[in-house]
N, C-alpha and C. Protein backbone atom coordinates (compact mmCIF):
# COMPACT_ATOMS: atom_id res chain seq x y z
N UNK A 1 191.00 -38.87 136.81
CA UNK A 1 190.39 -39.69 137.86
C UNK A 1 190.68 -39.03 139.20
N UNK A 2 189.86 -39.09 140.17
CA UNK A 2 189.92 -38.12 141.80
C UNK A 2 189.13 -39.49 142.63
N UNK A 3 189.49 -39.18 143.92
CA UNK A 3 188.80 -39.56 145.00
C UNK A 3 187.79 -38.78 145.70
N UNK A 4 187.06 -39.13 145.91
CA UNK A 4 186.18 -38.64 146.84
C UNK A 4 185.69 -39.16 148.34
N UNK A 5 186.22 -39.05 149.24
CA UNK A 5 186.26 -39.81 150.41
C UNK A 5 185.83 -39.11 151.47
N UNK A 6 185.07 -39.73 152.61
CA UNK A 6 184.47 -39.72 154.14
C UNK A 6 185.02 -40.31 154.89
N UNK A 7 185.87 -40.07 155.99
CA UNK A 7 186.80 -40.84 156.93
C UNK A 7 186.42 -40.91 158.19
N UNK A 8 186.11 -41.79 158.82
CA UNK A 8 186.56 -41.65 160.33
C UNK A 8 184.71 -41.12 161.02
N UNK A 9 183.66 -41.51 159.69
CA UNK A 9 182.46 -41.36 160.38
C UNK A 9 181.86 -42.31 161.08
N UNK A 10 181.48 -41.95 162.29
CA UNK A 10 181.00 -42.75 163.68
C UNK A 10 179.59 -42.75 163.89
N UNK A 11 178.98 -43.86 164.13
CA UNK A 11 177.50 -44.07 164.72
C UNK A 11 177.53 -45.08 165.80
N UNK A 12 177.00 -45.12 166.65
CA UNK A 12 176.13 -45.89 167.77
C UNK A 12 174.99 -46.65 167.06
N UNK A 13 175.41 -47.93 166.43
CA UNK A 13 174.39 -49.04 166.17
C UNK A 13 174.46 -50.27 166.37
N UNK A 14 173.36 -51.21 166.15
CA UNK A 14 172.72 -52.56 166.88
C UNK A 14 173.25 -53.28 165.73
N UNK A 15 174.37 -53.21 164.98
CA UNK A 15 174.49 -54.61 164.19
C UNK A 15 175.61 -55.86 164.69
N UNK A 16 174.87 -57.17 164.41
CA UNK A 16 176.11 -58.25 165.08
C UNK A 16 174.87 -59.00 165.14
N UNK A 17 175.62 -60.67 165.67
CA UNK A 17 174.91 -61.87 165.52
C UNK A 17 174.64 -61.92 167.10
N UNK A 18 175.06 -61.71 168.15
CA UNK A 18 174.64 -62.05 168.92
C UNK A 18 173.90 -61.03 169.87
N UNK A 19 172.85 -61.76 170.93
CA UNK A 19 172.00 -60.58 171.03
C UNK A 19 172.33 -59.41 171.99
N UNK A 20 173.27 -59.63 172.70
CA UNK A 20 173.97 -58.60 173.65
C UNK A 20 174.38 -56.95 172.66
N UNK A 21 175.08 -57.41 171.44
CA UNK A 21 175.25 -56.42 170.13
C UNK A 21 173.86 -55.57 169.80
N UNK A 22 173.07 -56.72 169.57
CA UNK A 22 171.63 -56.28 169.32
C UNK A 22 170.81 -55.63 170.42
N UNK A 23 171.33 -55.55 171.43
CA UNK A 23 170.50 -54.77 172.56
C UNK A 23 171.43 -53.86 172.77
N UNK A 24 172.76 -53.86 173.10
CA UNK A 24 173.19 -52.38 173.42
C UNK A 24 173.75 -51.66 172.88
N UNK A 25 173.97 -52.75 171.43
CA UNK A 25 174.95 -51.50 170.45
C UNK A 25 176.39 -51.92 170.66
N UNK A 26 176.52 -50.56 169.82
CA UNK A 26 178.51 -50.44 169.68
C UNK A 26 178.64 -49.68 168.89
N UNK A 27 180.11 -48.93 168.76
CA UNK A 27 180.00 -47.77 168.22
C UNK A 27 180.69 -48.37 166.65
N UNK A 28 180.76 -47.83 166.05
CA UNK A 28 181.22 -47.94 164.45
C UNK A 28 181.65 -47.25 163.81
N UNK A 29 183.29 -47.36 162.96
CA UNK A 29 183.18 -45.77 162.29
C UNK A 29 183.06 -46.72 161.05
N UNK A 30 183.07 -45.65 159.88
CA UNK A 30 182.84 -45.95 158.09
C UNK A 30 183.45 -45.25 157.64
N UNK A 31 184.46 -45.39 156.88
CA UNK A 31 185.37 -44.73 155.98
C UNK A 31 184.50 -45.29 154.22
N UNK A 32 184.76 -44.18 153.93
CA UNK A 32 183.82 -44.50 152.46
C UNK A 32 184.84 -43.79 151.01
N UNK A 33 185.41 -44.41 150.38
CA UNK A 33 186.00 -43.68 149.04
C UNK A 33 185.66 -44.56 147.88
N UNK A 34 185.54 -43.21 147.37
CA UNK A 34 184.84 -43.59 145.80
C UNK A 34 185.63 -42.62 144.33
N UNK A 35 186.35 -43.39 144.09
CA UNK A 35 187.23 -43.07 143.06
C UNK A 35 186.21 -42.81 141.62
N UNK A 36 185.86 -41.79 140.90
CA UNK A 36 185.21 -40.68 139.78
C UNK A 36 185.99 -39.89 138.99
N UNK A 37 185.72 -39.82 137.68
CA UNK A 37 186.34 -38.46 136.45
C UNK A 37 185.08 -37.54 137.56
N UNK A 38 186.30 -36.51 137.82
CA UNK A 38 185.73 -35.52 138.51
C UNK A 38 186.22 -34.12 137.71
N UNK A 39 186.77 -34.29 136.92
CA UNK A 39 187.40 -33.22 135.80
C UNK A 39 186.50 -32.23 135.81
N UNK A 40 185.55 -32.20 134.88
CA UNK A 40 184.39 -31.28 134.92
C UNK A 40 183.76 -30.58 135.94
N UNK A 41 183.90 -31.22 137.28
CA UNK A 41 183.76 -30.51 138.62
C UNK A 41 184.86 -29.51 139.42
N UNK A 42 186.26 -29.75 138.35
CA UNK A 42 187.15 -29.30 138.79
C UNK A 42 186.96 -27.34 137.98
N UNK A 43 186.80 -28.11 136.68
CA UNK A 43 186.89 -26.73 135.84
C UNK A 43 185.40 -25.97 135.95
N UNK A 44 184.45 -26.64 136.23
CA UNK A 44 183.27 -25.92 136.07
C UNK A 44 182.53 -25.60 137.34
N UNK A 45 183.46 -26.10 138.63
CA UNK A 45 182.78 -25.84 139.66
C UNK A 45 181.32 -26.23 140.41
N UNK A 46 181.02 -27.73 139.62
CA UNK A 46 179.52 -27.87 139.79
C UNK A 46 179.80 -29.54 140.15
N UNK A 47 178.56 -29.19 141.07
CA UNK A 47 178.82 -30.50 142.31
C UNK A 47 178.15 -31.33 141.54
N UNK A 48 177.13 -31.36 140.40
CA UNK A 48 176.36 -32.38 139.90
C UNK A 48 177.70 -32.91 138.61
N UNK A 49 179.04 -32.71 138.83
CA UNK A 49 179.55 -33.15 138.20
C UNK A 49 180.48 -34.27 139.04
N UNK A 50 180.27 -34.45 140.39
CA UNK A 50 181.13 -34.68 140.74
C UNK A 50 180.27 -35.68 142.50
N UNK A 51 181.40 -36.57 142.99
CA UNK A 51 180.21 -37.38 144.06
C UNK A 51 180.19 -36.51 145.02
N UNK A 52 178.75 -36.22 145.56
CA UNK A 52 178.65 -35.61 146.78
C UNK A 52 178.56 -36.17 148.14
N UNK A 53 179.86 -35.60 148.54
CA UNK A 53 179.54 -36.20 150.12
C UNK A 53 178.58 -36.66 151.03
N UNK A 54 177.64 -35.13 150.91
CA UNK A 54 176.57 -35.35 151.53
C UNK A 54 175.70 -36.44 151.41
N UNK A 55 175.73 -36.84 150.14
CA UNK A 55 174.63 -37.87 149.86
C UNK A 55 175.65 -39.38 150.25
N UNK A 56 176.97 -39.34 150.31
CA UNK A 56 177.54 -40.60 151.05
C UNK A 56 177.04 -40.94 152.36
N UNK A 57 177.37 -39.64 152.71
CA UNK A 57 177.15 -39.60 154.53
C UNK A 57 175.71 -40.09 154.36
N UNK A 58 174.89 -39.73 154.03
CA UNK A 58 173.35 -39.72 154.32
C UNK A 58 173.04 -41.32 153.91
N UNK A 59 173.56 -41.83 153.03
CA UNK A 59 173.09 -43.49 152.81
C UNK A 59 174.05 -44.40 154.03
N UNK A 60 175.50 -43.64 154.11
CA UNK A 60 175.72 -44.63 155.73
C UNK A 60 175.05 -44.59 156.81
N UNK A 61 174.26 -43.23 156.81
CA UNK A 61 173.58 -42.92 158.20
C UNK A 61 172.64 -44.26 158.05
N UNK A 62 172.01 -43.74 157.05
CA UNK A 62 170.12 -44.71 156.85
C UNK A 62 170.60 -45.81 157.38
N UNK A 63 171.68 -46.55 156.83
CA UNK A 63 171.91 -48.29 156.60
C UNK A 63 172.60 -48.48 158.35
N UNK A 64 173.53 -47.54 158.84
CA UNK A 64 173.46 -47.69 160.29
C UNK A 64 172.59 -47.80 160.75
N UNK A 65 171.58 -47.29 160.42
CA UNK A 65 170.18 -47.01 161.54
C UNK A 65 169.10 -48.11 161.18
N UNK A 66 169.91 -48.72 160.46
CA UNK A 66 169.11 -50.48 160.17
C UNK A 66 169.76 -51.84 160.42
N UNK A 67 169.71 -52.41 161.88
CA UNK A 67 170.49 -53.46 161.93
C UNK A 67 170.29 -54.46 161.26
N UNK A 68 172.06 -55.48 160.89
CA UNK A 68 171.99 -56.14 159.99
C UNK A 68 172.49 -56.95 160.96
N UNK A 69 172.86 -58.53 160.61
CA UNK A 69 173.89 -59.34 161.48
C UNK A 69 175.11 -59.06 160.91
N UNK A 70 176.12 -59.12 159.58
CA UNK A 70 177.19 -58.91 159.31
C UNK A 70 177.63 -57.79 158.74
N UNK A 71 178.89 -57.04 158.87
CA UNK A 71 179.11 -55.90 158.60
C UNK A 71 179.26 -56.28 157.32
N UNK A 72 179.54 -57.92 156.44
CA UNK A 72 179.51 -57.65 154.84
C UNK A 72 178.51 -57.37 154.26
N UNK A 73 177.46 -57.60 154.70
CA UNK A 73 176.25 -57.71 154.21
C UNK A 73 176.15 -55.99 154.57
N UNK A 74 176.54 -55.05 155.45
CA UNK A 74 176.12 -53.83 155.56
C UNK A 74 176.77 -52.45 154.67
N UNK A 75 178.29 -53.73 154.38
CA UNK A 75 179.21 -52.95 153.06
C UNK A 75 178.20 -52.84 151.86
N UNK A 76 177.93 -53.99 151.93
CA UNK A 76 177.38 -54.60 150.25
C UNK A 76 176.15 -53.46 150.18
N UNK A 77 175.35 -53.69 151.25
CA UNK A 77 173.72 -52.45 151.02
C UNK A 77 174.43 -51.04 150.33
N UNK A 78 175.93 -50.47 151.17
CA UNK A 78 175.86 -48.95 150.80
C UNK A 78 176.78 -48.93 149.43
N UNK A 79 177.09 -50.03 149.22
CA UNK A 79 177.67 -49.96 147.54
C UNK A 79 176.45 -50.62 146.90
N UNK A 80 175.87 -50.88 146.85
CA UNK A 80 174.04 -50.87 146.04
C UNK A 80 173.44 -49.49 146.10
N UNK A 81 173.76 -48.72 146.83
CA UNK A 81 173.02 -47.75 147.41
C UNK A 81 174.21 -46.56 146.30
N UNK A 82 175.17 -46.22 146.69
CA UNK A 82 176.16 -45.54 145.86
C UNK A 82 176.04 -46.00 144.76
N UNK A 83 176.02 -47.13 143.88
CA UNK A 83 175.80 -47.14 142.36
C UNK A 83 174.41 -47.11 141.96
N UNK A 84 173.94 -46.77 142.73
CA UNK A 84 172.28 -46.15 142.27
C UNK A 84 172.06 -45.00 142.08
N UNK A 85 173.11 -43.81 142.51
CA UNK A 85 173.19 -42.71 142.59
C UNK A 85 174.17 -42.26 141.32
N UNK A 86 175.31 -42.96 141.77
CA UNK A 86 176.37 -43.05 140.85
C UNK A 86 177.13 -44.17 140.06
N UNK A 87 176.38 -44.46 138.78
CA UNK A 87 176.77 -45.58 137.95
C UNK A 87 178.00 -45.59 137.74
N UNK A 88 178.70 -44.38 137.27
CA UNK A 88 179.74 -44.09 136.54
C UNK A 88 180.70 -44.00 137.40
N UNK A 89 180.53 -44.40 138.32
CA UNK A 89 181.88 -44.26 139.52
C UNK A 89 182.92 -45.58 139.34
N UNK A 90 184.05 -45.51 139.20
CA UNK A 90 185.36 -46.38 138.67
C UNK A 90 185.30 -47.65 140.16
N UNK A 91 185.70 -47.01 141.15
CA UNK A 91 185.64 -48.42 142.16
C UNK A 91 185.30 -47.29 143.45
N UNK A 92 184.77 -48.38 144.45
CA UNK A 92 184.05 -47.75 145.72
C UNK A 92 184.43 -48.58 147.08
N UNK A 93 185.65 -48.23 147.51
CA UNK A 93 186.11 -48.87 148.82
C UNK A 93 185.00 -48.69 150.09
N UNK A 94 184.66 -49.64 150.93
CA UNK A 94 183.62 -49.13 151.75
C UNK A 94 184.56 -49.85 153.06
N UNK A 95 185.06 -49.15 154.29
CA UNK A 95 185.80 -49.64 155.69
C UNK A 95 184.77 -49.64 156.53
N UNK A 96 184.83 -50.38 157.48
CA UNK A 96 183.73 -50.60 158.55
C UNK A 96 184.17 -51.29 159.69
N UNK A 97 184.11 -50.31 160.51
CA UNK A 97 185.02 -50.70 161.78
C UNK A 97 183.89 -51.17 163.29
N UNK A 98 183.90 -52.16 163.74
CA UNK A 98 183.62 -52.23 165.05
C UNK A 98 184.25 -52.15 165.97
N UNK A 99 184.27 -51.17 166.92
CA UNK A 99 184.86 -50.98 167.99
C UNK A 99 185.06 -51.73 169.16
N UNK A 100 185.89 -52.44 169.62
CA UNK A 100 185.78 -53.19 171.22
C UNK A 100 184.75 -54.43 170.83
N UNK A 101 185.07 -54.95 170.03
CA UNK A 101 183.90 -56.35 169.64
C UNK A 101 183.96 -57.24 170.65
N UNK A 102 183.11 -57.60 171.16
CA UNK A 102 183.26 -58.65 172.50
C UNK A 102 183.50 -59.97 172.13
N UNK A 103 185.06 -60.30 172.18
CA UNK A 103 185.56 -61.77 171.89
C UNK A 103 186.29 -62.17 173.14
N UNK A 104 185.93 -61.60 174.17
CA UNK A 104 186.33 -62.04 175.26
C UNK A 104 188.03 -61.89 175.83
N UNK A 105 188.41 -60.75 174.84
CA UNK A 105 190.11 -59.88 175.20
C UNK A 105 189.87 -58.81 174.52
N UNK A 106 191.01 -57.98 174.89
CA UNK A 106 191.18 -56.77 174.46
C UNK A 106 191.45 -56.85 172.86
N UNK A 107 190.13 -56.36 171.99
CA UNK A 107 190.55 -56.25 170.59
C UNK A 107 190.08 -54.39 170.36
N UNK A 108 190.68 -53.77 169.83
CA UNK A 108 190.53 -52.50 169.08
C UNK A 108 189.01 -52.59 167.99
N UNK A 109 189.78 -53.22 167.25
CA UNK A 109 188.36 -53.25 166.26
C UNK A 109 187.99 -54.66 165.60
N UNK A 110 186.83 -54.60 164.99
CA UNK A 110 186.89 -55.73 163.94
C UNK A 110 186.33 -54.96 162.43
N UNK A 111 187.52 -55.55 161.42
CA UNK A 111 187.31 -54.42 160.28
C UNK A 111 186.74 -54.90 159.22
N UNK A 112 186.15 -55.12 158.40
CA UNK A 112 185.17 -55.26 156.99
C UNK A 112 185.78 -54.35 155.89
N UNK A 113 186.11 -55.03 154.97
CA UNK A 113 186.63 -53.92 154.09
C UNK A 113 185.46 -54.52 152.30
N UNK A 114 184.93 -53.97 151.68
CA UNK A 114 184.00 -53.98 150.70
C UNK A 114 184.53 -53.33 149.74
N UNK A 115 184.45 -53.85 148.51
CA UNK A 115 185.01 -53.06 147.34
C UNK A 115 184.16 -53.01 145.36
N UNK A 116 183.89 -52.13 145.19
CA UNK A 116 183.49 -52.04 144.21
C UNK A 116 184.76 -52.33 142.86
N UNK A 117 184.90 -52.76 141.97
CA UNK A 117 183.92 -53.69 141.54
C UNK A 117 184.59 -55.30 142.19
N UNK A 118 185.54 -55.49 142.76
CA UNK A 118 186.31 -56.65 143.27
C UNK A 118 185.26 -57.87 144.21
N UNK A 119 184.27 -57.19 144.75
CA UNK A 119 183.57 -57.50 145.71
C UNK A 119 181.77 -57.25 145.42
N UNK A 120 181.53 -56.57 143.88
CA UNK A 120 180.57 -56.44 144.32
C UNK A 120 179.35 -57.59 143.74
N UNK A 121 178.41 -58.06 143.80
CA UNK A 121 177.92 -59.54 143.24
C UNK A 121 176.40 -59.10 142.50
């Protein structure tokens, strides 16, 4: 069993309930790990054995670039989206960070954490 993980990726998007979020944004990072028998990718050197990053990154991009109101509901899309690609994947942590959320004090973030299979419906 291996991990395969994306840390600390950032976008500028419109998701949140209220409409100030929805007009100017906020920044977001996504940490994405997805635990796989990656064995065969180890010894044989071949990425179709194994999860590809690229195609992580590329389904957080899409689903950033589609506002939602809640970041659970935006976990839940990219673990629908990852077991469509990859059935056979063991569990799929998805982090989702909002930056500076406007609650009216100084907060760092507000965090969403999504989990395959614990979380997924």
């Amino acid at each position: 069993m291996g991990r395969v993980s994306l840390e600390g990726i950032e976008f500028h998007a419109y998701h949140g309930v209220f409409s100030e979020e929805k007009k100017l944004g906020n920044r977001f990072t996504v940490d994405m790990h997805v635990d796989t028998d990656f064995k065969k990718a180890m010894l044989d050197d071949d990425l179709h054995a194994t999860v590809d990053y690229f195609k992580l990154y590329t389904i957080a991009k899409a689903h950033m670039q589609e506002p939602v109101k809640l970041l659970e509901h935006l976990g839940h899309l990219m673990l629908q989206d990852i077991l469509k690609i990859y059935p056979e994947v063991k569990q799929i942590e998805i982090i989702i960070k909002k930056h500076n959320p406007a609650l009216g004090g100084v907060v760092n973030y507000s965090v969403v954490k999504v989990a395959y299979p614990q979380d997924y419906v």
